[in-house]
PDB file of N, CA and C in Angstrom:
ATOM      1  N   UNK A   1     118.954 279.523 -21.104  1.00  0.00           N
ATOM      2  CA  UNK A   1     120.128 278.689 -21.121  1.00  0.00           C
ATOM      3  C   UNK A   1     120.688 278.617 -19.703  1.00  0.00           C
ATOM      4  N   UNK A   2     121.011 277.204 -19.384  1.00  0.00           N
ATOM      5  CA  UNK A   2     121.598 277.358 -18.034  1.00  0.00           C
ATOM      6  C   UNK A   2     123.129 277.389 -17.875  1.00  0.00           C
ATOM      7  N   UNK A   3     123.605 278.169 -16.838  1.00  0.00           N
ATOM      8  CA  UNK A   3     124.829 278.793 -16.920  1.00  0.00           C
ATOM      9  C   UNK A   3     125.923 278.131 -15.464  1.00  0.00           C
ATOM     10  N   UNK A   4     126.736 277.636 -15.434  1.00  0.00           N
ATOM     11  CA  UNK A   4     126.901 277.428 -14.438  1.00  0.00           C
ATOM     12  C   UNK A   4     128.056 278.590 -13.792  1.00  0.00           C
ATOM     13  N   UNK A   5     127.663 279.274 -12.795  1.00  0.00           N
ATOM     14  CA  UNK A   5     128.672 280.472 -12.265  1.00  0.00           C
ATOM     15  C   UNK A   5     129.560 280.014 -10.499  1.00  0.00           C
ATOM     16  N   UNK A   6     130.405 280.957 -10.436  1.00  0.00           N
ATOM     17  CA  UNK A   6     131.232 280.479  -9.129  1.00  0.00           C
ATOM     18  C   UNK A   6     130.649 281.391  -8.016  1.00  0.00           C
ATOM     19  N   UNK A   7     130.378 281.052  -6.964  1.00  0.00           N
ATOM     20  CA  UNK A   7     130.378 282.266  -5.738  1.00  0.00           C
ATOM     21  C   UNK A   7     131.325 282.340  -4.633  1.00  0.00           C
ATOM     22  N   UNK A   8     131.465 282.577  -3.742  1.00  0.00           N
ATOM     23  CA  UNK A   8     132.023 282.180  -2.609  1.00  0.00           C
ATOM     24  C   UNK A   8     131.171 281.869  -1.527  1.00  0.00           C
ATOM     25  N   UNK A   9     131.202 280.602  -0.572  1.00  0.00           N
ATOM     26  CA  UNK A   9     130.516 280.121   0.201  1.00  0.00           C
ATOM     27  C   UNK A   9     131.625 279.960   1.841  1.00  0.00           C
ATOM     28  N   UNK A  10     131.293 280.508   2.688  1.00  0.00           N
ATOM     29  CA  UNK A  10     131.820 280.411   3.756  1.00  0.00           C
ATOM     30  C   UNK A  10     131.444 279.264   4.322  1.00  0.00           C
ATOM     31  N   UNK A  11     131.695 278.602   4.979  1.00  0.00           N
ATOM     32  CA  UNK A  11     131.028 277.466   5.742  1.00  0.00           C
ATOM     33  C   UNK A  11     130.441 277.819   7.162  1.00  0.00           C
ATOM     34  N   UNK A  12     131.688 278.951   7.488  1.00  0.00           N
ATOM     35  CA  UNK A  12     131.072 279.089   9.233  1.00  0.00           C
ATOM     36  C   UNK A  12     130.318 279.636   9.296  1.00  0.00           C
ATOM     37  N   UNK A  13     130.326 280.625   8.125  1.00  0.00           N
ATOM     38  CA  UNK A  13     128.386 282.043   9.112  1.00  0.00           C
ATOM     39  C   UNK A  13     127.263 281.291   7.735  1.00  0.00           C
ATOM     40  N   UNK A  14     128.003 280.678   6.379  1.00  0.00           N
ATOM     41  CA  UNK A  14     126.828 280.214   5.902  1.00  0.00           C
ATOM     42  C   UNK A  14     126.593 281.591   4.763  1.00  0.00           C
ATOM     43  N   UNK A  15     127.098 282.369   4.702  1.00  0.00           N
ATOM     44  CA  UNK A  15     127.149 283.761   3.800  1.00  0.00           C
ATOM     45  C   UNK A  15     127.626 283.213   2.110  1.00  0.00           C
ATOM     46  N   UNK A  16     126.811 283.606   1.437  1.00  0.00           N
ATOM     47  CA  UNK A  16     127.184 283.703   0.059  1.00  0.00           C
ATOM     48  C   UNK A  16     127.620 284.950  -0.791  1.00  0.00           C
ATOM     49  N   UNK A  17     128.466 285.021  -1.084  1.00  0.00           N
ATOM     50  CA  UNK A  17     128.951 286.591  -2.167  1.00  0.00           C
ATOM     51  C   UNK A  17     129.042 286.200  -3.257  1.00  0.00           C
ATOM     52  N   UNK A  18     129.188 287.007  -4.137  1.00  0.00           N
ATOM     53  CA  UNK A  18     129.990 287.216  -5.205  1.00  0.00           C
ATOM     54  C   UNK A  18     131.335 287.580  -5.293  1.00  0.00           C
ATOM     55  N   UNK A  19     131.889 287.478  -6.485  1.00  0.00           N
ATOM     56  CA  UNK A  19     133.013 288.357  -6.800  1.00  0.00           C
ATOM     57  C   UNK A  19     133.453 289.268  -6.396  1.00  0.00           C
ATOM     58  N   UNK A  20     132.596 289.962  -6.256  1.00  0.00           N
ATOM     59  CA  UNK A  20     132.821 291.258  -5.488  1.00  0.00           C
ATOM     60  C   UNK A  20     132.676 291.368  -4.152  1.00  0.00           C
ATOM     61  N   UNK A  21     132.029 290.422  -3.519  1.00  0.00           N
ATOM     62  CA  UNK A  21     131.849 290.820  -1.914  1.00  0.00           C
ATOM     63  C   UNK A  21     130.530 291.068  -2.115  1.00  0.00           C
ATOM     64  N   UNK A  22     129.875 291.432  -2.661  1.00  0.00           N
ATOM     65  CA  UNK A  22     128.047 291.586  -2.622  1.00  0.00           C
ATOM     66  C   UNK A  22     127.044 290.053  -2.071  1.00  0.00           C
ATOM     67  N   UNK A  23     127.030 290.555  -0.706  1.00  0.00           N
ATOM     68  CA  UNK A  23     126.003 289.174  -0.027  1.00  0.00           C
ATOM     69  C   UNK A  23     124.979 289.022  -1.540  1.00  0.00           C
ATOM     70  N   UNK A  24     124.881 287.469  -1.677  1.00  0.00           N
ATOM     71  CA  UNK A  24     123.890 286.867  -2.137  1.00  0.00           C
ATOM     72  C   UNK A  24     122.818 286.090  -1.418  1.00  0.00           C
ATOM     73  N   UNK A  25     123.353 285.798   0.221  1.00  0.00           N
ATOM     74  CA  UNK A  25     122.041 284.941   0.621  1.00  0.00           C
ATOM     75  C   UNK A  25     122.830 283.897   1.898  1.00  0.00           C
ATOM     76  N   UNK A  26     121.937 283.534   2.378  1.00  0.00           N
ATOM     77  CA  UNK A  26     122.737 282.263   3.327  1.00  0.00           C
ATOM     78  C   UNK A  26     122.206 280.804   3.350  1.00  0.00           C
ATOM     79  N   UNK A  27     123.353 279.928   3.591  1.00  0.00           N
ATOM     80  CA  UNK A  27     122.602 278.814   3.538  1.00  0.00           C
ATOM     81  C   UNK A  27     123.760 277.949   4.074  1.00  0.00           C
ATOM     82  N   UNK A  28     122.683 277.162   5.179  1.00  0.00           N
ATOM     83  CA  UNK A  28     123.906 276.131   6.231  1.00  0.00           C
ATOM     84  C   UNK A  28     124.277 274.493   5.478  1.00  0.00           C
ATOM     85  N   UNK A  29     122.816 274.443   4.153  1.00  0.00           N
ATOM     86  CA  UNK A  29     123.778 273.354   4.049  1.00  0.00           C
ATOM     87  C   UNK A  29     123.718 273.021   2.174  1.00  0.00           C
ATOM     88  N   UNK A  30     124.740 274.435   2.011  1.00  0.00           N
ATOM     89  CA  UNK A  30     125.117 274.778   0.881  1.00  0.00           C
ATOM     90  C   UNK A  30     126.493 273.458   0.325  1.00  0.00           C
ATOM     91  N   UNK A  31     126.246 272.532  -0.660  1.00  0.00           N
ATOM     92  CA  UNK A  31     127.831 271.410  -0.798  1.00  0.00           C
ATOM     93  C   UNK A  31     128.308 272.205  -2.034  1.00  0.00           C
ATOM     94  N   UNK A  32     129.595 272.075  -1.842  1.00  0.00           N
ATOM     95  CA  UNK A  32     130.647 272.817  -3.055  1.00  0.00           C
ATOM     96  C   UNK A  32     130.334 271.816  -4.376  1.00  0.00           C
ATOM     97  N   UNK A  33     130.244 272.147  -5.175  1.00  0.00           N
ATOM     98  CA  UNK A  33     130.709 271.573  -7.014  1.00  0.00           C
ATOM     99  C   UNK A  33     131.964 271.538  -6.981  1.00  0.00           C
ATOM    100  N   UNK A  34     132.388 270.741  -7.416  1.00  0.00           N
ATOM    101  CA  UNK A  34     133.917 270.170  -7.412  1.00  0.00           C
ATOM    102  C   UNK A  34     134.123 271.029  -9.009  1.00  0.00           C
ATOM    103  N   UNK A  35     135.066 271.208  -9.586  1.00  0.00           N
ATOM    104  CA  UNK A  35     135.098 271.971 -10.760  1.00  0.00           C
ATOM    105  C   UNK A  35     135.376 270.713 -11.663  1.00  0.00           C
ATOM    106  N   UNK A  36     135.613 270.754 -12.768  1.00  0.00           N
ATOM    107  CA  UNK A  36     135.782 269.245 -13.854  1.00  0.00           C
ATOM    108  C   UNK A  36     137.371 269.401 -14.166  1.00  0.00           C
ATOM    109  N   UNK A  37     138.140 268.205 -13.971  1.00  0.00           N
ATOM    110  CA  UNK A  37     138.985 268.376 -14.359  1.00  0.00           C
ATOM    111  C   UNK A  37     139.413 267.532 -15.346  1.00  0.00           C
ATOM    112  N   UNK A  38     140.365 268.032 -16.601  1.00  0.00           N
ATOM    113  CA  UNK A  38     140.557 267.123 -17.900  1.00  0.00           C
ATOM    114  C   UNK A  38     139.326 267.414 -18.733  1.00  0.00           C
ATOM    115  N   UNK A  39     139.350 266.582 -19.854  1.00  0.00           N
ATOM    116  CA  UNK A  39     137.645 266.434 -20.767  1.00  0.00           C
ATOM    117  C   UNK A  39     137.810 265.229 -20.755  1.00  0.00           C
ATOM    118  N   UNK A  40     136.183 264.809 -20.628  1.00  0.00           N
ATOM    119  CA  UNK A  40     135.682 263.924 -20.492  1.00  0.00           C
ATOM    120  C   UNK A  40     135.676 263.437 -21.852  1.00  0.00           C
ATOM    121  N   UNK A  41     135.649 261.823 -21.975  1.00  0.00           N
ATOM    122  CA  UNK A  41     135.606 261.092 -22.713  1.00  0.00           C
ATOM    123  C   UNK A  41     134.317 261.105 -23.744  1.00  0.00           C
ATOM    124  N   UNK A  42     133.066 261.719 -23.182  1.00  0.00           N
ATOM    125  CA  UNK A  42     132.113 262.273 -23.898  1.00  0.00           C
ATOM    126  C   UNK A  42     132.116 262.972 -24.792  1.00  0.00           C
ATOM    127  N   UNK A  43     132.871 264.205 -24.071  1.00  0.00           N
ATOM    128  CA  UNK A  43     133.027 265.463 -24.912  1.00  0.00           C
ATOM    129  C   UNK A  43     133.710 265.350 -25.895  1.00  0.00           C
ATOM    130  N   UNK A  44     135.337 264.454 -25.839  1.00  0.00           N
ATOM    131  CA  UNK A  44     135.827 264.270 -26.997  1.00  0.00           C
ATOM    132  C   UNK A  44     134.732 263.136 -28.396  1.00  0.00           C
ATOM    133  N   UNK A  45     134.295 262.428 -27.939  1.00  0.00           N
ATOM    134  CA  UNK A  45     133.376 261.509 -28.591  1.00  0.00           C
ATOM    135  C   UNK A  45     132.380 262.399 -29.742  1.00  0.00           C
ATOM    136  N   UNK A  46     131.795 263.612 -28.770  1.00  0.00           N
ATOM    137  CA  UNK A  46     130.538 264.481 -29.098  1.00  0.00           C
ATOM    138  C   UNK A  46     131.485 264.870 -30.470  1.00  0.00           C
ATOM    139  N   UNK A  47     132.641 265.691 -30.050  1.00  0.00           N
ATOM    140  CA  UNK A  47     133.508 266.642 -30.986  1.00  0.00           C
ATOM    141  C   UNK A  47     133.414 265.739 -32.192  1.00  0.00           C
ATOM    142  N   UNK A  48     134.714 264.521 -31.925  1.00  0.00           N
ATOM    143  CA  UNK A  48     134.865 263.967 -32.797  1.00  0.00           C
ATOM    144  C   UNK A  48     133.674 263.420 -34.192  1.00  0.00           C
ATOM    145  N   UNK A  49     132.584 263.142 -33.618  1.00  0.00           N
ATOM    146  CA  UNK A  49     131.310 262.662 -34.418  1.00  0.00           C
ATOM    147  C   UNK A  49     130.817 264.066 -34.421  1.00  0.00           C
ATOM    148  N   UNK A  50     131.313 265.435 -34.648  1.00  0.00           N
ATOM    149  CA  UNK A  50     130.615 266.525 -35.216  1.00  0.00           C
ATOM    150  C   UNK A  50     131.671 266.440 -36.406  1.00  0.00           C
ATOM    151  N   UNK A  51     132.666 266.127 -36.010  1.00  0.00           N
ATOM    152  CA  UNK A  51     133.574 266.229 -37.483  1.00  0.00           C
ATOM    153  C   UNK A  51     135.055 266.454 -37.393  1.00  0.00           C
ATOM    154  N   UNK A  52     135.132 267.344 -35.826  1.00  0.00           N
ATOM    155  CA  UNK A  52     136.110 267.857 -35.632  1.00  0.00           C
ATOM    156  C   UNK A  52     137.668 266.865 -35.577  1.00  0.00           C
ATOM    157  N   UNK A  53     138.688 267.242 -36.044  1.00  0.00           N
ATOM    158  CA  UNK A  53     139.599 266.030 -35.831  1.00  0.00           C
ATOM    159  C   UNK A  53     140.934 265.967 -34.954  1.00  0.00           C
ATOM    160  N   UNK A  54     141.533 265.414 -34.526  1.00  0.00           N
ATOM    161  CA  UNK A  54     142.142 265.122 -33.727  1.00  0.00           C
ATOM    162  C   UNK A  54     143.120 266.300 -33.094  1.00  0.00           C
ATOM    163  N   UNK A  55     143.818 267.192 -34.301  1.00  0.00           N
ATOM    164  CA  UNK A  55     144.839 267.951 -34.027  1.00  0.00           C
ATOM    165  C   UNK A  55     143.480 269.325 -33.484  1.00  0.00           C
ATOM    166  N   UNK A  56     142.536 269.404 -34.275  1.00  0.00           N
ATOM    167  CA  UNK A  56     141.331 270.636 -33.451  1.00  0.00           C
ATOM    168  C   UNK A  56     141.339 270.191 -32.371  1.00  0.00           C
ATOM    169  N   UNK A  57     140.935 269.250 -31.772  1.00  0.00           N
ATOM    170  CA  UNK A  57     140.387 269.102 -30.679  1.00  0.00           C
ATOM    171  C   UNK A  57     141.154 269.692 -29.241  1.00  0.00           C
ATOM    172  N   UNK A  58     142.828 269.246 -30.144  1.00  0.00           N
ATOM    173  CA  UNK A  58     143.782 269.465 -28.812  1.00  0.00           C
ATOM    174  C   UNK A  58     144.322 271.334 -29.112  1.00  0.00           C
ATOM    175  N   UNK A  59     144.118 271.658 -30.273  1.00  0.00           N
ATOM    176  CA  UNK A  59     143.967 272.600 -30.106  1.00  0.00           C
ATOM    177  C   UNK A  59     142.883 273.613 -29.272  1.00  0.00           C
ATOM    178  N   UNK A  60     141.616 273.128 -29.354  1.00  0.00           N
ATOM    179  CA  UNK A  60     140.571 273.665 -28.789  1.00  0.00           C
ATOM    180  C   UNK A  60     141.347 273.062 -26.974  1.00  0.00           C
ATOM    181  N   UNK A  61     141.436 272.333 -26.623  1.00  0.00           N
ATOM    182  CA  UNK A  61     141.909 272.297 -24.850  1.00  0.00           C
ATOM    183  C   UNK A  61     143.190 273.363 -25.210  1.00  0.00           C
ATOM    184  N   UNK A  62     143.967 273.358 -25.636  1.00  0.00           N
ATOM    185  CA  UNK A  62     145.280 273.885 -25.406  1.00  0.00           C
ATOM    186  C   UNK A  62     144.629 275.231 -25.497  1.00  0.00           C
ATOM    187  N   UNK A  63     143.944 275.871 -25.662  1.00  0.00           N
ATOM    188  CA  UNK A  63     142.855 277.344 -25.846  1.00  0.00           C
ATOM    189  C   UNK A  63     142.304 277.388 -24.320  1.00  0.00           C
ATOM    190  N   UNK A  64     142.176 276.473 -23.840  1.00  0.00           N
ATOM    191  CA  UNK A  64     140.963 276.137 -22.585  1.00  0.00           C
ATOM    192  C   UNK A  64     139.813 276.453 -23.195  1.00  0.00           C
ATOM    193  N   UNK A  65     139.370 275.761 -24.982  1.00  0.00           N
ATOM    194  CA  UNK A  65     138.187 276.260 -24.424  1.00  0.00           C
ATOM    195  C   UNK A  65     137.150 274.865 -24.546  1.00  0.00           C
ATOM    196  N   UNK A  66     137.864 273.975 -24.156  1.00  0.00           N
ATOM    197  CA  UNK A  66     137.294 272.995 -23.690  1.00  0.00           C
ATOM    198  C   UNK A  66     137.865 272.308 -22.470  1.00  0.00           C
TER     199      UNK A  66
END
């Protein structure tokens, strides 16, 4: 399953960590992922045609877990 995770990316030395500060690697021409903001018009679409209904849905964001 693919997972998408956060690191930290410096730009000037090109250093990758973790969370913790543990080097992962370097790379000069590493571009940031913008994070998603809101839900997408998809996702509500997907929900909705699984069954789920209107007051779930905003419950499930108001959770963050969508």
């Amino acid at each position: 399953m693919k997972k998408t995770i956060t690191l930290n990316f410096d730009p000037a030395t090109g250093q990758i960590t973790d969370a913790n500060g543990t080097f992962i690697g370097t790379n000069s021409i590493a571009v940031p992922v913008e994070p998603e903001t809101g839900v997408s018009i998809d996702k509500i679409c997907k929900l909705r045609n699984a069954g789920f209904t209107a007051e779930e849905i905003i419950e499930l964001h108001r959770k963050e877990v969508i």
